[in-house]
Protein backbone atom coordinates (compact mmCIF):
# COMPACT_ATOMS: atom_id res chain seq x y z
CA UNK A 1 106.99 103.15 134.28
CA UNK A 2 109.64 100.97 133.16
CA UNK A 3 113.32 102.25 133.74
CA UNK A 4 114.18 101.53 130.17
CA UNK A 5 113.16 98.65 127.26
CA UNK A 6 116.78 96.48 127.60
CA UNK A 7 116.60 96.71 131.25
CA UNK A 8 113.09 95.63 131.14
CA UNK A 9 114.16 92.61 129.12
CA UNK A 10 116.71 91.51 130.42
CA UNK A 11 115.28 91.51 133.89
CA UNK A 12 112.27 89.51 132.20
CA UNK A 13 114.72 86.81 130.72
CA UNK A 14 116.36 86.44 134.06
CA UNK A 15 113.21 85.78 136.24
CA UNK A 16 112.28 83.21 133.59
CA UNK A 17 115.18 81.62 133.67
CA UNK A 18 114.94 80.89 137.17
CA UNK A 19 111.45 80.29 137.77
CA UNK A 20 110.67 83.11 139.78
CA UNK A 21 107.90 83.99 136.65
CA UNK A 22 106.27 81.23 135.72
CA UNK A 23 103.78 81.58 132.64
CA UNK A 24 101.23 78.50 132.36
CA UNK A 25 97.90 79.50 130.07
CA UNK A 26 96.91 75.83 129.90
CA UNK A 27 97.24 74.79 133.12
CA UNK A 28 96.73 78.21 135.19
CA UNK A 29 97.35 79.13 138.75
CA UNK A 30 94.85 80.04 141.51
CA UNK A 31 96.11 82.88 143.22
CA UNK A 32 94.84 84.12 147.60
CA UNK A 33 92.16 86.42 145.88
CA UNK A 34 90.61 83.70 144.26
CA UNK A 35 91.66 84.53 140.62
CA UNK A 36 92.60 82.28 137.92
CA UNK A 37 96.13 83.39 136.18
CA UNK A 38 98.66 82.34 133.91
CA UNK A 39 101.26 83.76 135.13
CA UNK A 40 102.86 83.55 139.07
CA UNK A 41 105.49 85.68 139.99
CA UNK A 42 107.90 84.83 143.36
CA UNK A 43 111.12 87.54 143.83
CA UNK A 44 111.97 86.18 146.65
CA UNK A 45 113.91 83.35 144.67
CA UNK A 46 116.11 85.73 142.93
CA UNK A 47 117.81 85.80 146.95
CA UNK A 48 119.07 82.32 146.07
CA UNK A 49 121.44 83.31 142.62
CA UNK A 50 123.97 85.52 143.61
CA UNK A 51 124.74 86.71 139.96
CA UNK A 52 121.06 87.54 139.64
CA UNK A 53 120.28 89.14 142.83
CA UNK A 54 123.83 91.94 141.97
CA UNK A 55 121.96 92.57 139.03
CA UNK A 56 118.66 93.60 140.40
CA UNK A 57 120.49 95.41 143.54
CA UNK A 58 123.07 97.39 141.42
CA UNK A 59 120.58 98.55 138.41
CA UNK A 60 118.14 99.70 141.09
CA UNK A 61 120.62 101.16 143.34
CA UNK A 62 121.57 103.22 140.25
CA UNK A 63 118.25 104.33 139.03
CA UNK A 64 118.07 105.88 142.52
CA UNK A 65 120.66 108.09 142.75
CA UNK A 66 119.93 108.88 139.01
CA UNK A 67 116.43 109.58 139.31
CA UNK A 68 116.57 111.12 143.12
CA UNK A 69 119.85 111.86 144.07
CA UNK A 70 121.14 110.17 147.20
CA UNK A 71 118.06 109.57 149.68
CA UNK A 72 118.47 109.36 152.99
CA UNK A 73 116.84 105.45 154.02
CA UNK A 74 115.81 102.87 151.94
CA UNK A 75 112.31 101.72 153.36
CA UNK A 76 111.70 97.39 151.97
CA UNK A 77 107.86 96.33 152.14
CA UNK A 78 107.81 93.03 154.01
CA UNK A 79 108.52 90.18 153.45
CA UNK A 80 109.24 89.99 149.68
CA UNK A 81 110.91 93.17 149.55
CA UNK A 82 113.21 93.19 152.91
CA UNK A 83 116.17 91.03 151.00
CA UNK A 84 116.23 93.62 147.92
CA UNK A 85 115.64 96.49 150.00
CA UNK A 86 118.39 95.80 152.71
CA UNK A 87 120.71 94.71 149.54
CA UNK A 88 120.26 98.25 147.85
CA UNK A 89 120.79 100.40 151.55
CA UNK A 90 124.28 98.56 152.07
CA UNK A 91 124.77 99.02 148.50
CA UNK A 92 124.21 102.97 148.80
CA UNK A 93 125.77 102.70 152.19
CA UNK A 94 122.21 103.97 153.99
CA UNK A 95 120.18 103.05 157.09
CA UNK A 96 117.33 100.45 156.03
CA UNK A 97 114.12 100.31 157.24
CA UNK A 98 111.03 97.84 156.35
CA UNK A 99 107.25 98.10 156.63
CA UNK A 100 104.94 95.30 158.00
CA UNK A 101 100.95 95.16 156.27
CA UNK A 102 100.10 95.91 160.26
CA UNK A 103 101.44 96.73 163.69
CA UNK A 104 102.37 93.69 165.51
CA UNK A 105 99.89 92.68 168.35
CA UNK A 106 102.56 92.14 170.90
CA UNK A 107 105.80 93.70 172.22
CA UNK A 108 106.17 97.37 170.74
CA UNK A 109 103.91 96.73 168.31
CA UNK A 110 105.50 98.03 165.26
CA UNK A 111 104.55 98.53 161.79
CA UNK A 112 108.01 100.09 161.39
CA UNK A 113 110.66 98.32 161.99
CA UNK A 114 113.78 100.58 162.35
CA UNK A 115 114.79 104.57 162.67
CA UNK A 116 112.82 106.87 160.22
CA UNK A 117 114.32 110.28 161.09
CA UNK A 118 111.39 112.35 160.72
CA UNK A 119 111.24 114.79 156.88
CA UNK A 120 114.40 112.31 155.87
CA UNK A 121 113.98 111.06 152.33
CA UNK A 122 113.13 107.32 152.24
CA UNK A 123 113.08 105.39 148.62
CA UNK A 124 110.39 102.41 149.25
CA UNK A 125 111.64 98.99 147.64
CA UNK A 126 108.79 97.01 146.52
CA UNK A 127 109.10 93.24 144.78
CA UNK A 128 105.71 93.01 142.87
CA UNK A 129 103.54 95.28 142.21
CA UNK A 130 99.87 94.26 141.28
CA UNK A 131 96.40 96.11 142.87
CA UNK A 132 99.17 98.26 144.52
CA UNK A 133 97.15 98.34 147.37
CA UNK A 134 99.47 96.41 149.91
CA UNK A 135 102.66 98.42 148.32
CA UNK A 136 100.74 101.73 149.53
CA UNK A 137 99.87 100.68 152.83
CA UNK A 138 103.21 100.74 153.47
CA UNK A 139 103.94 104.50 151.94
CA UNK A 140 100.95 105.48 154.31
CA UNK A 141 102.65 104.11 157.18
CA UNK A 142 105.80 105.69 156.20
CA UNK A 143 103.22 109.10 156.17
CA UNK A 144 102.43 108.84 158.74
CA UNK A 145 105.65 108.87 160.88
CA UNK A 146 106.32 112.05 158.83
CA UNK A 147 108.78 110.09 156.48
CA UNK A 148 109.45 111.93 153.28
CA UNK A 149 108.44 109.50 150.81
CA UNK A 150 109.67 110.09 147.19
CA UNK A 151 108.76 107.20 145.64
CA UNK A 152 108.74 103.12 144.93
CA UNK A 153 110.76 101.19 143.09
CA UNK A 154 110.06 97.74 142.56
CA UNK A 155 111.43 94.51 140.37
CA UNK A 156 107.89 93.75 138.39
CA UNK A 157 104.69 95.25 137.68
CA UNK A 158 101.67 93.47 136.42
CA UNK A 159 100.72 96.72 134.85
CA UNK A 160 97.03 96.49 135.79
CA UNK A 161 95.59 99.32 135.04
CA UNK A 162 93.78 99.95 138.79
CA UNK A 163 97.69 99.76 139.56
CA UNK A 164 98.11 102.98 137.91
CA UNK A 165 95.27 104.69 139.13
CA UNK A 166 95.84 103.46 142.63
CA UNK A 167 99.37 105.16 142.38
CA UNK A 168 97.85 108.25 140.59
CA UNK A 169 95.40 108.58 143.31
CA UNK A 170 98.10 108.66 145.90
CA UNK A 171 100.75 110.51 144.72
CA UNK A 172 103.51 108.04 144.39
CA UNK A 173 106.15 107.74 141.74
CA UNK A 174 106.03 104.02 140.67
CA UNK A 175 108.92 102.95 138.60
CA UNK A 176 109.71 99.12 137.73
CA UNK A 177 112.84 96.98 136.44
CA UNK A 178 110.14 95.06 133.75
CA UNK A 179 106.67 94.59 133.56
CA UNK A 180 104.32 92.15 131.77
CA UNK A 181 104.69 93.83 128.51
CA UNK A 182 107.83 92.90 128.38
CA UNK A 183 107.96 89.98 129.86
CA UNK A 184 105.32 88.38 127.53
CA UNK A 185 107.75 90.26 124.50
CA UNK A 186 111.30 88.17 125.98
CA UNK A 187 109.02 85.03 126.45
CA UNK A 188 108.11 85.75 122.83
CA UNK A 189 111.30 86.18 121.16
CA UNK A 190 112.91 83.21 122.92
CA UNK A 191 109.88 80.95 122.07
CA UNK A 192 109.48 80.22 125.63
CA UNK A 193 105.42 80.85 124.78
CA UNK A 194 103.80 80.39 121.48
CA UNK A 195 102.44 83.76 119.77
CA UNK A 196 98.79 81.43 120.56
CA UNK A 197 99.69 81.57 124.13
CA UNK A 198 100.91 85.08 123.91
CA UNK A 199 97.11 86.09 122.57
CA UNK A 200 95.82 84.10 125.65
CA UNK A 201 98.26 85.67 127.79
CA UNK A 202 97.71 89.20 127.18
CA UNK A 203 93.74 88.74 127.52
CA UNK A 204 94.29 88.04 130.94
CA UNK A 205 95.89 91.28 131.69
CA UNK A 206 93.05 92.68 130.10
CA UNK A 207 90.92 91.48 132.38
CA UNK A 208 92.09 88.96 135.29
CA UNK A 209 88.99 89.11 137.36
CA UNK A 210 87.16 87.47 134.70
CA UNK A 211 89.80 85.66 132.91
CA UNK A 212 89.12 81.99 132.23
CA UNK A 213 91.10 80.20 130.57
């Protein structure tokens, strides 16, 4: 879920501007799972446009306290999401926290790194969210510890439909700055795609497994 259309769009028209969302139908990329896309999506540049990166921090920062009241750490899922996520804690003045995909093999072995008092609310920050899968690992590790997780918030959703059911299946709250919706809508209306390439576009959402182009 979307925290609200202008948001949505106007988070869209600044990851465009910058490249962080890139949108090539002709001439797609290959992504690790082996899939064919349109579309590639990197956060982590946001990090390097101060103006930008405020705007992400303080319009999640706010839809936190909005939608959960002050929580008590702010949990990033590395590596994309530990800039964000340590941005929003200072900005809420809380203790930050950030996840690894695995315990390390060597010295204390964390998957953790930080203090997670144990039944404290923690707000997980998340950069991209597509299967979900990796983004949940990290709320299980956060289980696990006996965190009290109360949901994810991330910058942009793919808004693939396992996504949803993935979240669903866990019981996670999943809420987003934009998604592809909207995205493909901003690219739209500021002709930075064709409404031909906007058809091709949304048939890969439809079905990116398969896609080809």
């Amino acid at each position: 879920m979307i925290f609200d259309k202008n948001t949505a769009k106007k988070t869209a028209e600044l990851l465009l501007q910058i490249n962080a969302i890139k949108l090539q139908p002709q001439k797609p990329f290959t992504w690790a799972s082996g899939w064919k896309s349109p579309i590639y999506c990197d956060n982590r540049i946001t990090l390097s446009y101060p103006p930008i990166r405020i705007y992400l921090k303080e319009q999640i920062a706010k839809f936190i306290e909005e939608e959960y009241g002050k929580p008590d750490v702010i949990a990033g899922v590395a590596t994309g999401a530990i800039g964000i996520g340590m941005m929003v804690a200072e900005y809420l003045n809380l203790p930050f926290i950030y996840v690894r995909p695995e315990a390390k093999k060597h010295g204390r072995q964390n998957q953790i790194e930080g203090i997670v008092p144990e039944g404290k609310k923690v707000i997980v920050i998340e950069d991209l969210i597509s299967t979900g899968k990796s983004s949940l690992n990290a709320v299980k590790a956060l289980k696990a510890v006996n965190a009290n997780v109360k949901g994810m918030v991330a910058i942009f959703n793919y808004g693939f439909d396992i996504a949803s059911q993935n979240f669903e299946e866990a019981g996670v709250k999943l809420h987003t700055l934009s998604n592809y919706n909207s995205l493909l809508e901003q690219a739209k209306d500021t002709s930075y795609i064709t409404e031909k390439e906007q058809t091709t576009l949304q048939s890969w959402k439809e079905n990116p497994a398969e896609w080809n182009q």
